[in-house]
PDB file of N, CA and C in Angstrom:
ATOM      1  N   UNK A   1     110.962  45.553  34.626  1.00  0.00           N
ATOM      2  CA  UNK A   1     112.157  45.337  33.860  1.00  0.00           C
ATOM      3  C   UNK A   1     111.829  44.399  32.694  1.00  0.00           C
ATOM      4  N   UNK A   2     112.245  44.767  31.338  1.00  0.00           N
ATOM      5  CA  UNK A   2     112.237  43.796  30.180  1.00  0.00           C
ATOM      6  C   UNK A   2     112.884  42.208  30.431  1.00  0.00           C
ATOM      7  N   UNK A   3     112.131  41.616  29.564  1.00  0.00           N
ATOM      8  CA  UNK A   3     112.848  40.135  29.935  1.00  0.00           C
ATOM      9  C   UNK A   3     114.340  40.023  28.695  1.00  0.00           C
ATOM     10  N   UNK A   4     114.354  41.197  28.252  1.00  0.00           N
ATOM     11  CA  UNK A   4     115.430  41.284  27.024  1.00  0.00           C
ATOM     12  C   UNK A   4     116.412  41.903  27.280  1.00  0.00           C
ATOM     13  N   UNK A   5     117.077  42.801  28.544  1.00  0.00           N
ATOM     14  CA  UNK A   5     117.695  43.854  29.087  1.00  0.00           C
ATOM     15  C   UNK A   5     118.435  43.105  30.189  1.00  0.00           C
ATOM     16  N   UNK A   6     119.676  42.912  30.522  1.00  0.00           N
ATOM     17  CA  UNK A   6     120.568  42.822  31.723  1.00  0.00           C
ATOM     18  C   UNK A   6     120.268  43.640  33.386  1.00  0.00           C
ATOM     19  N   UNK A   7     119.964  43.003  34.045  1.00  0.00           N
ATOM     20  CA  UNK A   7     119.880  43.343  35.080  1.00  0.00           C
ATOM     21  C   UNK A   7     120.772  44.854  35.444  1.00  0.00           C
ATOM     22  N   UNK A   8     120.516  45.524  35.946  1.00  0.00           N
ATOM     23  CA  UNK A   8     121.455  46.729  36.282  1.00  0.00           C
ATOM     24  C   UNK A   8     122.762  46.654  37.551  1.00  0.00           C
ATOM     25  N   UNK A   9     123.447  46.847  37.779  1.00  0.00           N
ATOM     26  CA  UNK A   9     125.167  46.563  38.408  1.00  0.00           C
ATOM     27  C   UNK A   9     124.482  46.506  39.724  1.00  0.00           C
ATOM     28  N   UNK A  10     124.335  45.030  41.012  1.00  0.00           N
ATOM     29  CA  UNK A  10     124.052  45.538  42.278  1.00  0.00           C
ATOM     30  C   UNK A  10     122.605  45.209  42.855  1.00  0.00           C
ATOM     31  N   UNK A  11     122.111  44.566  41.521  1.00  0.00           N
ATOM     32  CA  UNK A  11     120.560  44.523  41.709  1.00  0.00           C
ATOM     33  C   UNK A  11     120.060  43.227  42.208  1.00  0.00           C
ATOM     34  N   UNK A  12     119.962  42.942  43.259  1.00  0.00           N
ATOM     35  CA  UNK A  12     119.319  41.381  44.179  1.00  0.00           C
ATOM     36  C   UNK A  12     118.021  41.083  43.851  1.00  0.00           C
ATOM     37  N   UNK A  13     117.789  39.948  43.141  1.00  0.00           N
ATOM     38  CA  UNK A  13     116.383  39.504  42.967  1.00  0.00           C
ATOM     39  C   UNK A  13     115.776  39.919  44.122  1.00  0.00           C
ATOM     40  N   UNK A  14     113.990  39.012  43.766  1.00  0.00           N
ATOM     41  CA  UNK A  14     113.204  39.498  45.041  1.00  0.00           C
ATOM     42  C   UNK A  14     113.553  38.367  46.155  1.00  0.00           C
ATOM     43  N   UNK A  15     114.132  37.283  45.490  1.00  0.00           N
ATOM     44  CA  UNK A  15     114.216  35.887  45.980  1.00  0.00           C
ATOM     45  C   UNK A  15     114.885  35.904  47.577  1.00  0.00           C
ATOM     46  N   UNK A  16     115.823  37.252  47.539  1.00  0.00           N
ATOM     47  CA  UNK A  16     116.521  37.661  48.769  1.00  0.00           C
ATOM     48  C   UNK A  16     117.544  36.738  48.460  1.00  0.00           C
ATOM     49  N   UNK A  17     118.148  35.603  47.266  1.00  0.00           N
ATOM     50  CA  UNK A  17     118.949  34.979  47.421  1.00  0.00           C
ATOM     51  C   UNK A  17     120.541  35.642  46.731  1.00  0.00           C
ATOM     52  N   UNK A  18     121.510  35.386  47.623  1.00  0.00           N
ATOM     53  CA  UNK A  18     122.418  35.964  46.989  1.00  0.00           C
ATOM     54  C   UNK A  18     123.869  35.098  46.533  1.00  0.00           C
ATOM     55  N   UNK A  19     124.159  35.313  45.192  1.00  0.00           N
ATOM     56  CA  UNK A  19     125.120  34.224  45.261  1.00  0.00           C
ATOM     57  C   UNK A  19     126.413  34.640  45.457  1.00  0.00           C
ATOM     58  N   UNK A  20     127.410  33.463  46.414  1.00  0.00           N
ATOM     59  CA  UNK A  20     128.611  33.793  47.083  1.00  0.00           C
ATOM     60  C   UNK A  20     129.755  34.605  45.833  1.00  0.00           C
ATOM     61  N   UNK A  21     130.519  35.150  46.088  1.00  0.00           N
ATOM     62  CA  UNK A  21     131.624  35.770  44.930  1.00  0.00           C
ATOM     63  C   UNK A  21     132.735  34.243  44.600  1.00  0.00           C
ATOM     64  N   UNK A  22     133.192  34.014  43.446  1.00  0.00           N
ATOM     65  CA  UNK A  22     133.606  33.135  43.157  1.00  0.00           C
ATOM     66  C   UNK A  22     135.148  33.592  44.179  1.00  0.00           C
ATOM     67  N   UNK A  23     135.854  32.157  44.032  1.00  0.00           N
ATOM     68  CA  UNK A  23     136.709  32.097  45.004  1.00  0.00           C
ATOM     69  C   UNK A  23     137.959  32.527  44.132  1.00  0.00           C
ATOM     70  N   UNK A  24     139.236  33.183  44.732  1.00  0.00           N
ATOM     71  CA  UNK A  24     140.181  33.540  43.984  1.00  0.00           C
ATOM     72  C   UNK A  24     141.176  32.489  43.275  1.00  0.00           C
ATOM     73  N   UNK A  25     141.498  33.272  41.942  1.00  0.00           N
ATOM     74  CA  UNK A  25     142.187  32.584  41.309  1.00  0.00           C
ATOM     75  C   UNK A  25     143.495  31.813  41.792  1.00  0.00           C
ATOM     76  N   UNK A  26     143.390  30.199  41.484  1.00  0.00           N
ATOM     77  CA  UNK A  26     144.947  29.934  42.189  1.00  0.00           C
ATOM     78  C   UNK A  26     146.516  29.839  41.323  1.00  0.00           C
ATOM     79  N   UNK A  27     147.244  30.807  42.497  1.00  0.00           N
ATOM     80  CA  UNK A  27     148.630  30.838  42.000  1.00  0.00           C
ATOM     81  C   UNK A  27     149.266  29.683  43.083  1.00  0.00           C
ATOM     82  N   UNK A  28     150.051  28.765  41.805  1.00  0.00           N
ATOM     83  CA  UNK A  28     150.780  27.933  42.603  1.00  0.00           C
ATOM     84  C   UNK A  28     152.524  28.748  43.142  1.00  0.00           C
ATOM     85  N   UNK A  29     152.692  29.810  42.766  1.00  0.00           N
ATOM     86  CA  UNK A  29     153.780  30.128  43.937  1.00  0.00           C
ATOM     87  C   UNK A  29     153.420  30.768  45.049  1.00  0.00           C
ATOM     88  N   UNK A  30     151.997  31.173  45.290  1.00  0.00           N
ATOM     89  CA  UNK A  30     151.516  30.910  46.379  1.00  0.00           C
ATOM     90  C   UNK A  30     151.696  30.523  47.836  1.00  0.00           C
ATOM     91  N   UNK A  31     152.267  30.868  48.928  1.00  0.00           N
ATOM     92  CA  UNK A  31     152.831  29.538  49.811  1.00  0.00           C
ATOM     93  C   UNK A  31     151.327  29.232  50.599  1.00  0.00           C
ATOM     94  N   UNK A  32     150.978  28.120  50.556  1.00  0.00           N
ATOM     95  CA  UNK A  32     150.087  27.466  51.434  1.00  0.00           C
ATOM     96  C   UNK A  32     150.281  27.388  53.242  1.00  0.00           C
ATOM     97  N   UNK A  33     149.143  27.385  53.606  1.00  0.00           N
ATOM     98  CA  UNK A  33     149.248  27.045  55.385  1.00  0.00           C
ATOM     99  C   UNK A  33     149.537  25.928  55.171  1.00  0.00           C
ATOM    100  N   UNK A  34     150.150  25.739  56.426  1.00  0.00           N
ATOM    101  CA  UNK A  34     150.250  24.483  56.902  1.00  0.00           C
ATOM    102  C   UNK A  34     149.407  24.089  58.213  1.00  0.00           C
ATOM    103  N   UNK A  35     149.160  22.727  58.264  1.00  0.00           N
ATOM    104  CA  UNK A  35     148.336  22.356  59.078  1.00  0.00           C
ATOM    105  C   UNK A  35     148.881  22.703  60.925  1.00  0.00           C
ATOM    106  N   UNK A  36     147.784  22.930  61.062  1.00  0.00           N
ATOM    107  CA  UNK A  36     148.337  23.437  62.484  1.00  0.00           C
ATOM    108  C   UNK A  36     148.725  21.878  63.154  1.00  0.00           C
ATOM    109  N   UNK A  37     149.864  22.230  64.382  1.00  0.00           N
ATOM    110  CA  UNK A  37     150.798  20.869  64.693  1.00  0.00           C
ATOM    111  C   UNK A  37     150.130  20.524  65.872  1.00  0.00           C
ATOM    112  N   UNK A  38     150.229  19.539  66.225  1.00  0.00           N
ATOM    113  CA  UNK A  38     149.360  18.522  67.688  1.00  0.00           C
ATOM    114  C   UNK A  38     150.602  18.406  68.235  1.00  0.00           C
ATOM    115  N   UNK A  39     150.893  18.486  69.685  1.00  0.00           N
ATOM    116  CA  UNK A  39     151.497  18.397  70.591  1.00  0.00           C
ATOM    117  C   UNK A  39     151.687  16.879  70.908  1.00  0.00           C
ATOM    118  N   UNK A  40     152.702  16.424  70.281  1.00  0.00           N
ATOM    119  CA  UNK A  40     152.498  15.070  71.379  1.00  0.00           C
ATOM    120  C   UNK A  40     152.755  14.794  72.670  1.00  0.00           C
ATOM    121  N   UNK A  41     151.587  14.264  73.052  1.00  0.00           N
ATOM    122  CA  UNK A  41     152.112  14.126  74.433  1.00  0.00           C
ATOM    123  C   UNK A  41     152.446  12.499  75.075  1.00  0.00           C
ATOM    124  N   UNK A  42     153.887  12.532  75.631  1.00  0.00           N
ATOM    125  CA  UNK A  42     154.296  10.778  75.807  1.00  0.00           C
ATOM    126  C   UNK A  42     153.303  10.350  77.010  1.00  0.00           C
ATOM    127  N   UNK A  43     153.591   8.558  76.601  1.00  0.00           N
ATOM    128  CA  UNK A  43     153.121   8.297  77.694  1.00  0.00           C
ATOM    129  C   UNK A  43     153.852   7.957  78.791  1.00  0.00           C
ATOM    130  N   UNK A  44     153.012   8.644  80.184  1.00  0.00           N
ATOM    131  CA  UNK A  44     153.504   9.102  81.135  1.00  0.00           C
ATOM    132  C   UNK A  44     153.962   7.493  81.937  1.00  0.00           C
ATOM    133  N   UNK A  45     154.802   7.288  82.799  1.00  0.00           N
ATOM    134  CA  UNK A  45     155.050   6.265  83.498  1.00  0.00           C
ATOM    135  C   UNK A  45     154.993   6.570  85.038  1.00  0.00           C
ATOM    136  N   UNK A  46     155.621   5.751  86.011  1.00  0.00           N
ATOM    137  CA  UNK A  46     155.377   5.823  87.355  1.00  0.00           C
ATOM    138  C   UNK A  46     156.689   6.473  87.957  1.00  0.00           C
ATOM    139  N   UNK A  47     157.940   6.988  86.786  1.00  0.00           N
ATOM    140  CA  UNK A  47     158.866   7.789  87.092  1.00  0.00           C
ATOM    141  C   UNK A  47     159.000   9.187  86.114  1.00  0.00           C
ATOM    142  N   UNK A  48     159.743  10.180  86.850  1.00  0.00           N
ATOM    143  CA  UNK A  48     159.648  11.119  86.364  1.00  0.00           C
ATOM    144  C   UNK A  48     160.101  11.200  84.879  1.00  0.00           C
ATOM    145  N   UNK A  49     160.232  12.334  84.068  1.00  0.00           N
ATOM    146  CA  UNK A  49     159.980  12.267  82.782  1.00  0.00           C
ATOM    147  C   UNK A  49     161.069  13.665  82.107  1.00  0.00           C
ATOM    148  N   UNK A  50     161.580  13.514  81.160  1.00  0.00           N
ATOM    149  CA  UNK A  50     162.445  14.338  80.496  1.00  0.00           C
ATOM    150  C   UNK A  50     161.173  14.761  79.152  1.00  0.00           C
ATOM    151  N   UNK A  51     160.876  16.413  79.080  1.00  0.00           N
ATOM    152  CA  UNK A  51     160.185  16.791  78.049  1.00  0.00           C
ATOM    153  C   UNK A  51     160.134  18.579  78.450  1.00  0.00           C
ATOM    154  N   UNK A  52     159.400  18.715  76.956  1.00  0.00           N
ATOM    155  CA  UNK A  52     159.067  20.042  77.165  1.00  0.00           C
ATOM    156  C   UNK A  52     157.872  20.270  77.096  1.00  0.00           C
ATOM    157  N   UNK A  53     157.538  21.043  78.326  1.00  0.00           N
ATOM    158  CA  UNK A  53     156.114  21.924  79.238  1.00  0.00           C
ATOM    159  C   UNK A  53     155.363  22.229  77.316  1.00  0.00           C
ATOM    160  N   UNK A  54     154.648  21.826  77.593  1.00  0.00           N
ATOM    161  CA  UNK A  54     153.127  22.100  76.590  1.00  0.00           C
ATOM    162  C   UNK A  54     152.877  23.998  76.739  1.00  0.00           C
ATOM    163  N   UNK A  55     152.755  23.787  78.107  1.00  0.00           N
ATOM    164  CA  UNK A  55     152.143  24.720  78.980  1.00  0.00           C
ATOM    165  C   UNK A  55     153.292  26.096  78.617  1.00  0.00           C
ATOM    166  N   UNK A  56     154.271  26.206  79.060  1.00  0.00           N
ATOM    167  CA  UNK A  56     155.240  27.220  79.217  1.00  0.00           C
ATOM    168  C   UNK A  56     156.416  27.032  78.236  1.00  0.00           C
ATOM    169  N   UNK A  57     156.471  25.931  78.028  1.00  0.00           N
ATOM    170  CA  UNK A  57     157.465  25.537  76.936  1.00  0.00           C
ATOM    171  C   UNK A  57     159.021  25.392  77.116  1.00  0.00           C
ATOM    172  N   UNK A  58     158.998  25.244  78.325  1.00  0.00           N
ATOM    173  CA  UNK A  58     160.315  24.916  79.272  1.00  0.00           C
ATOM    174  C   UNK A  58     160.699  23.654  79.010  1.00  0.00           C
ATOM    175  N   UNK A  59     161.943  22.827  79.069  1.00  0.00           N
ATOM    176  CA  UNK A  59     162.401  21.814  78.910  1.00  0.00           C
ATOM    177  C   UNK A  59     162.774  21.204  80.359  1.00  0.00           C
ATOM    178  N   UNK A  60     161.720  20.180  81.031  1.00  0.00           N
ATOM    179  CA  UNK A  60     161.561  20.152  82.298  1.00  0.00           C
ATOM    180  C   UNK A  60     162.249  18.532  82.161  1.00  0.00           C
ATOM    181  N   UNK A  61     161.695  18.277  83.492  1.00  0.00           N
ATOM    182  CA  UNK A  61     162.027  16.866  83.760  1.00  0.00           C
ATOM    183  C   UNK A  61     160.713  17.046  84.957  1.00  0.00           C
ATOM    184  N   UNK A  62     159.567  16.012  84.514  1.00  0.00           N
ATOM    185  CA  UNK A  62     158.346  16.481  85.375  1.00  0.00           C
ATOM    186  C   UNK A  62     158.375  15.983  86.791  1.00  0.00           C
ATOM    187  N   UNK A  63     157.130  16.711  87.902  1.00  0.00           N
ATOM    188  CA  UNK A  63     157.098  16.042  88.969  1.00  0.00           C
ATOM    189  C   UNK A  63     156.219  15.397  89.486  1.00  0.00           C
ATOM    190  N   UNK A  64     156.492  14.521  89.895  1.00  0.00           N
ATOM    191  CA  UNK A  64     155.354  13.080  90.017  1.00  0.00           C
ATOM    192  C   UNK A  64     154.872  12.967  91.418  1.00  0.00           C
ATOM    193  N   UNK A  65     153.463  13.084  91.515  1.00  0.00           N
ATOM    194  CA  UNK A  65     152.751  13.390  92.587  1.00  0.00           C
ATOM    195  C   UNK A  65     151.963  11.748  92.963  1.00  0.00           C
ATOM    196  N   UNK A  66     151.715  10.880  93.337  1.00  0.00           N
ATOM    197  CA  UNK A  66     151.144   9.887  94.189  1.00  0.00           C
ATOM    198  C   UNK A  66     149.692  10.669  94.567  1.00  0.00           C
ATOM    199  N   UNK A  67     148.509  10.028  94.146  1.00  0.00           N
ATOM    200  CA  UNK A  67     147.491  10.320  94.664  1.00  0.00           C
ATOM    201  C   UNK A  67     146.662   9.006  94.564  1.00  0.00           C
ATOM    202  N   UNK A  68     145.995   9.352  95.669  1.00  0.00           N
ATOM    203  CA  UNK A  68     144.615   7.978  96.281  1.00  0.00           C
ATOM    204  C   UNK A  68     143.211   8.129  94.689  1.00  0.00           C
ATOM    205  N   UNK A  69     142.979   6.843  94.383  1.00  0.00           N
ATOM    206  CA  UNK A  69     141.764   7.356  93.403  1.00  0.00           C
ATOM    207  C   UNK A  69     141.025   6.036  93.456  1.00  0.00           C
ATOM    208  N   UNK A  70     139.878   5.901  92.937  1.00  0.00           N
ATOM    209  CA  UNK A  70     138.568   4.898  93.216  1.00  0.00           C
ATOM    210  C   UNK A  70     139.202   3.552  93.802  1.00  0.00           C
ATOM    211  N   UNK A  71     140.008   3.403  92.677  1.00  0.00           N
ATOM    212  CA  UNK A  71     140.860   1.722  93.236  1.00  0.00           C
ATOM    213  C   UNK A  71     141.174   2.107  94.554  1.00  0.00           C
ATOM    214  N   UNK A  72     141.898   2.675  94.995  1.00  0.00           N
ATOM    215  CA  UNK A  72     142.525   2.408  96.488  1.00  0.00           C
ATOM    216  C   UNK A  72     141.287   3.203  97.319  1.00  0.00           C
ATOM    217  N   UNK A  73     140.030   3.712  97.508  1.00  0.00           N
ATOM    218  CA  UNK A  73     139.049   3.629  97.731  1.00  0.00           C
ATOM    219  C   UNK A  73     138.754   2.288  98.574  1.00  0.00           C
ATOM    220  N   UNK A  74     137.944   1.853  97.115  1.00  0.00           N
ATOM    221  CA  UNK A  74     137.178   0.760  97.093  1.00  0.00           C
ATOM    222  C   UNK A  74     137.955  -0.804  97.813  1.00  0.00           C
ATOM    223  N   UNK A  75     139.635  -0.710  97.747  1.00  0.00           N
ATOM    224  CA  UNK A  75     140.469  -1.611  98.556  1.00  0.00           C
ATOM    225  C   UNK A  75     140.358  -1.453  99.537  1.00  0.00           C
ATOM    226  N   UNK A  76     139.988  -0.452 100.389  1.00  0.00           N
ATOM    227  CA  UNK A  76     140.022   0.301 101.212  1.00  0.00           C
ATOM    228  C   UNK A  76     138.698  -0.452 102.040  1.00  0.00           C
ATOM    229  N   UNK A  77     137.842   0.093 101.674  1.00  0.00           N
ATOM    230  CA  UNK A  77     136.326  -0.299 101.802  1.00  0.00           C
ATOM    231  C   UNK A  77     136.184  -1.803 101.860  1.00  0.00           C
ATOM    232  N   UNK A  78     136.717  -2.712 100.941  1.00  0.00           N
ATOM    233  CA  UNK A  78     136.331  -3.908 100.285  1.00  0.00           C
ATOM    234  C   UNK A  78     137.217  -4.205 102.321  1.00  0.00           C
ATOM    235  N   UNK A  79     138.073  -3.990 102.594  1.00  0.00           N
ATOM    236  CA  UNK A  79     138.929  -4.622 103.983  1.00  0.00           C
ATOM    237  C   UNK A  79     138.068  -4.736 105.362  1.00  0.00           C
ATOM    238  N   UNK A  80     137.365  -3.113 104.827  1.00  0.00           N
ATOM    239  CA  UNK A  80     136.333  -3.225 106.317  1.00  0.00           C
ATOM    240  C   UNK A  80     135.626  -3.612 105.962  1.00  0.00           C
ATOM    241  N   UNK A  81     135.206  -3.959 105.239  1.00  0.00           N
ATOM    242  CA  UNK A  81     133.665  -5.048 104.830  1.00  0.00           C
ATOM    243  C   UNK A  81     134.178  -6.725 105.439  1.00  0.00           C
ATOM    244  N   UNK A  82     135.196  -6.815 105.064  1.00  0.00           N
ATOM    245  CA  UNK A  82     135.449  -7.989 105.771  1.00  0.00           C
ATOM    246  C   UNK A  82     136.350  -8.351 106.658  1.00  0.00           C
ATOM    247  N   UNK A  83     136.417  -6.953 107.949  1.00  0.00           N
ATOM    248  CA  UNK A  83     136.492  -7.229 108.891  1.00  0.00           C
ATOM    249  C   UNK A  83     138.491  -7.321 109.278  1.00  0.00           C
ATOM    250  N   UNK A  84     138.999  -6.613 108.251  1.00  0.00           N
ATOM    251  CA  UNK A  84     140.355  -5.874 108.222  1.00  0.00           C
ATOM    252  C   UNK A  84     140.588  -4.822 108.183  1.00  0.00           C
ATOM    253  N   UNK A  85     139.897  -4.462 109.121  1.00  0.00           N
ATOM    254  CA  UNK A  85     139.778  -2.932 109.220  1.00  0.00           C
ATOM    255  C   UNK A  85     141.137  -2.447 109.755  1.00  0.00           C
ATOM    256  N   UNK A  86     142.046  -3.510 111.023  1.00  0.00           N
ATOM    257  CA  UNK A  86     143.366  -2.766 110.623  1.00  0.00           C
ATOM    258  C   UNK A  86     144.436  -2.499 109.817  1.00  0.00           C
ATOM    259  N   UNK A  87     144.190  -2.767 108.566  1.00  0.00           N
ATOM    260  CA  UNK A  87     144.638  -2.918 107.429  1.00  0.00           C
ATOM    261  C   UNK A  87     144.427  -1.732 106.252  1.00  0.00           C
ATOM    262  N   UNK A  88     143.252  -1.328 107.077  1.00  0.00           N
ATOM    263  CA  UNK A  88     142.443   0.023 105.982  1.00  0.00           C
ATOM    264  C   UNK A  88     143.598   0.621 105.378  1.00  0.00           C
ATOM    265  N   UNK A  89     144.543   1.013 106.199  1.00  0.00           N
ATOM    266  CA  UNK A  89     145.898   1.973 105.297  1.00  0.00           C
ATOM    267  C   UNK A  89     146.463   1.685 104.610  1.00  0.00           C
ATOM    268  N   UNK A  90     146.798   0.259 104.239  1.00  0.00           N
ATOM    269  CA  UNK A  90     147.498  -0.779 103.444  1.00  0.00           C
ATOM    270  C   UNK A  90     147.267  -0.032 101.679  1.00  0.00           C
ATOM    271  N   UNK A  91     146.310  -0.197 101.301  1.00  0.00           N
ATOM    272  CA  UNK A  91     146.122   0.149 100.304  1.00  0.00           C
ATOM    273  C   UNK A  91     146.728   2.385  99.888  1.00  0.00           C
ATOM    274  N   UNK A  92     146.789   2.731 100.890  1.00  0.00           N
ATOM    275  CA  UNK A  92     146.953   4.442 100.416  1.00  0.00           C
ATOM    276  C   UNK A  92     148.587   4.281 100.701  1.00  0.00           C
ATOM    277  N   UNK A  93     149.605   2.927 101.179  1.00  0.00           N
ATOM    278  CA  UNK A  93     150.765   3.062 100.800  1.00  0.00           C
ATOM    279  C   UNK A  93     151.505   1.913 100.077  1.00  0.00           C
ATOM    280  N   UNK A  94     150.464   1.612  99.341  1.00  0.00           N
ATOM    281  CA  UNK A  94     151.153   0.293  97.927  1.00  0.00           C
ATOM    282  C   UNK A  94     150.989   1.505  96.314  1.00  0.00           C
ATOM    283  N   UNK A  95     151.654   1.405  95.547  1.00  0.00           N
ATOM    284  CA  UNK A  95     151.900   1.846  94.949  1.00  0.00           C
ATOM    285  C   UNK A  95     151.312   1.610  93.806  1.00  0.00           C
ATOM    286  N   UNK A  96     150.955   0.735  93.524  1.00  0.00           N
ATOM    287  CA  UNK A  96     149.874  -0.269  92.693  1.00  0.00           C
ATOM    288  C   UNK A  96     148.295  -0.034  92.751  1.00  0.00           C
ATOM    289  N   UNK A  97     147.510   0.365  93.741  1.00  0.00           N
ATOM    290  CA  UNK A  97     146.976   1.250  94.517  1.00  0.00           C
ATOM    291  C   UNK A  97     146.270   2.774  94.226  1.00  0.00           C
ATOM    292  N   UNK A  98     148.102   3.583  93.616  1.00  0.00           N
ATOM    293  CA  UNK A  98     147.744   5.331  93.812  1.00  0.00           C
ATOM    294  C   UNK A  98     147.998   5.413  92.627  1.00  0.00           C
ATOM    295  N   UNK A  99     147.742   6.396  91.670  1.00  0.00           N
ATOM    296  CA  UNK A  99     147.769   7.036  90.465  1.00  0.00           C
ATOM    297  C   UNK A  99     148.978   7.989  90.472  1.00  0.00           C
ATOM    298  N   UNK A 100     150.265   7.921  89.533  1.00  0.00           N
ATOM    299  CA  UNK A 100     150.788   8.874  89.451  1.00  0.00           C
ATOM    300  C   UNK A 100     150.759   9.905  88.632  1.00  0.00           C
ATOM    301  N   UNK A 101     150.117  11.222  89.149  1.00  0.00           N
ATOM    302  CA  UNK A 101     150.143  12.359  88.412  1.00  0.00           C
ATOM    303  C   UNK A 101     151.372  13.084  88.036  1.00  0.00           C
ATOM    304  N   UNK A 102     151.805  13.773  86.571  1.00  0.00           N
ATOM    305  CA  UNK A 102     152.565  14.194  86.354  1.00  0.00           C
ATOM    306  C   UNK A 102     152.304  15.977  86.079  1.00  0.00           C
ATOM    307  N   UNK A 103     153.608  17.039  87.027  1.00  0.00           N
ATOM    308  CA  UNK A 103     153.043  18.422  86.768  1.00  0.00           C
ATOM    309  C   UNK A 103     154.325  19.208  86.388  1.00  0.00           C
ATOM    310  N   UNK A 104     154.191  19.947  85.833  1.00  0.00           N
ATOM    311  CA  UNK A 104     155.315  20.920  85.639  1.00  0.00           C
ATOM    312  C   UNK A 104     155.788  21.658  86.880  1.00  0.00           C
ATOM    313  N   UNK A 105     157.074  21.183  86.558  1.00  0.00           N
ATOM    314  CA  UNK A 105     157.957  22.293  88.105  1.00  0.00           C
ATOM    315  C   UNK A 105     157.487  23.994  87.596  1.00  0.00           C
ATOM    316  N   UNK A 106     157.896  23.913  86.988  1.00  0.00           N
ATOM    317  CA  UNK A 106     158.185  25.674  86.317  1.00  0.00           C
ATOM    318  C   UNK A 106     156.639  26.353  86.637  1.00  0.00           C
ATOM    319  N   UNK A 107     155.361  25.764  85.525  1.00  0.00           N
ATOM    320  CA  UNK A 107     154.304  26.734  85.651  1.00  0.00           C
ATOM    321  C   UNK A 107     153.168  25.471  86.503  1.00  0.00           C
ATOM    322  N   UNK A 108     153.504  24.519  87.266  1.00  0.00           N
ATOM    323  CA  UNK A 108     152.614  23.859  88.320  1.00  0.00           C
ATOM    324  C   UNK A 108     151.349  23.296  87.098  1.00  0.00           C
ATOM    325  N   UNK A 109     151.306  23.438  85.779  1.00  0.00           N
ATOM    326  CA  UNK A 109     150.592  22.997  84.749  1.00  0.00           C
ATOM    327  C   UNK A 109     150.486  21.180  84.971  1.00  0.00           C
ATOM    328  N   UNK A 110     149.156  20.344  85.110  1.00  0.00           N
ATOM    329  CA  UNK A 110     148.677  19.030  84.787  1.00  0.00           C
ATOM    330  C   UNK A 110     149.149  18.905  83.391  1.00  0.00           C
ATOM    331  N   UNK A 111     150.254  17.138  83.415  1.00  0.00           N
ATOM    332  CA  UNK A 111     150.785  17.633  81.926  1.00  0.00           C
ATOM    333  C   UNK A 111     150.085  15.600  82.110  1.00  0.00           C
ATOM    334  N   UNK A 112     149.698  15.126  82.828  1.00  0.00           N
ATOM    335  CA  UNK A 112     148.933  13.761  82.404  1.00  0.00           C
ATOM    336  C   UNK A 112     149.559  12.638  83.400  1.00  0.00           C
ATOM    337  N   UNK A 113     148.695  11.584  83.414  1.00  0.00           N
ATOM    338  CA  UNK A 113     148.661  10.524  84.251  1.00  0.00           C
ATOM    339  C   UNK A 113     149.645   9.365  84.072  1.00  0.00           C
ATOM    340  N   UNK A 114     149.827   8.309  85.043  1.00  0.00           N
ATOM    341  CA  UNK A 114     150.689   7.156  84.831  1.00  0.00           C
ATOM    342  C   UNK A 114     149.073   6.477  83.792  1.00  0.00           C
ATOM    343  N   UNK A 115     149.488   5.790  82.912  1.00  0.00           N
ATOM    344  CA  UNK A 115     148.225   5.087  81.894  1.00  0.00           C
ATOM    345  C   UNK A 115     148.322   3.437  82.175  1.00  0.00           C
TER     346      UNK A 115
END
C-alpha cells in the first residue's frame, strides 16, 4: 500500500490493534439511570421489629429467635473450670448471654442480628 493513499473501509493494521468506536453522542433529554437503591437495613434490637421483608417484600413485624453463641459457650466453660459446674445452665438462660436472631414470618428469610 502507498504511504500517500487512505487505507481501504475495514482494514486492521498488522499491529492486531483495534481502536474502540467512539462513544455516542450526548442528548441531554435523554433520561439517565439511576443508581441502583441499597436496602436499608435497621438496626436490629432484642425485641421484635416493624419492617418490610428484603426477602419477599412483605410488611412484617419480625421473629426473634434466642440462640446460644461463643459468649455463652465460653461462660459456660469458664464455671466448670472453676468448679460451678452446677451452674453450667445459668448462662443458656440469661439473656445477656444469647444472641437475638431476627427472621421473617412469611418467607423464614435471616433478616440480621441483635448488634
Amino acid at each position: 500500500m502507498d504511504k500517500g493513499t487512505a487505507p481501504p473501509p475495514g482494514f486492521i493494521p498488522q499491529s492486531g490493534f483495534v481502536s474502540p468506536p467512539p462513544p455516542p453522542p450526548y442528548n441531554e433529554h435523554q433520561q439517565t439511570t439511576s443508581p441502583p437503591t441499597i436496602a436499608y437495613m435497621p438496626a436490629f434490637g432484642s425485641e421484635s421489629q416493624r419492617m418490610t421483608c428484603p426477602h419477599c417484600q412483605a410488611n412484617i413485624s419480625t421473629e426473634v429467635k434466642s440462640e446460644a453463641n461463643i459468649k455463652t459457650h465460653a461462660f459456660a466453660l469458664a464455671l466448670c473450670v472453676f468448679g460451678l459446674w452446677c451452674f453450667v445452665c445459668c448462662p443458656y438462660c440469661m439473656d445477656s448471654c444469647l444472641t437475638k436472631k431476627h427472621y421473617c414470618p412469611n418467607c423464614n428469610a435471616y433478616l440480621g442480628e441483635q448488634s
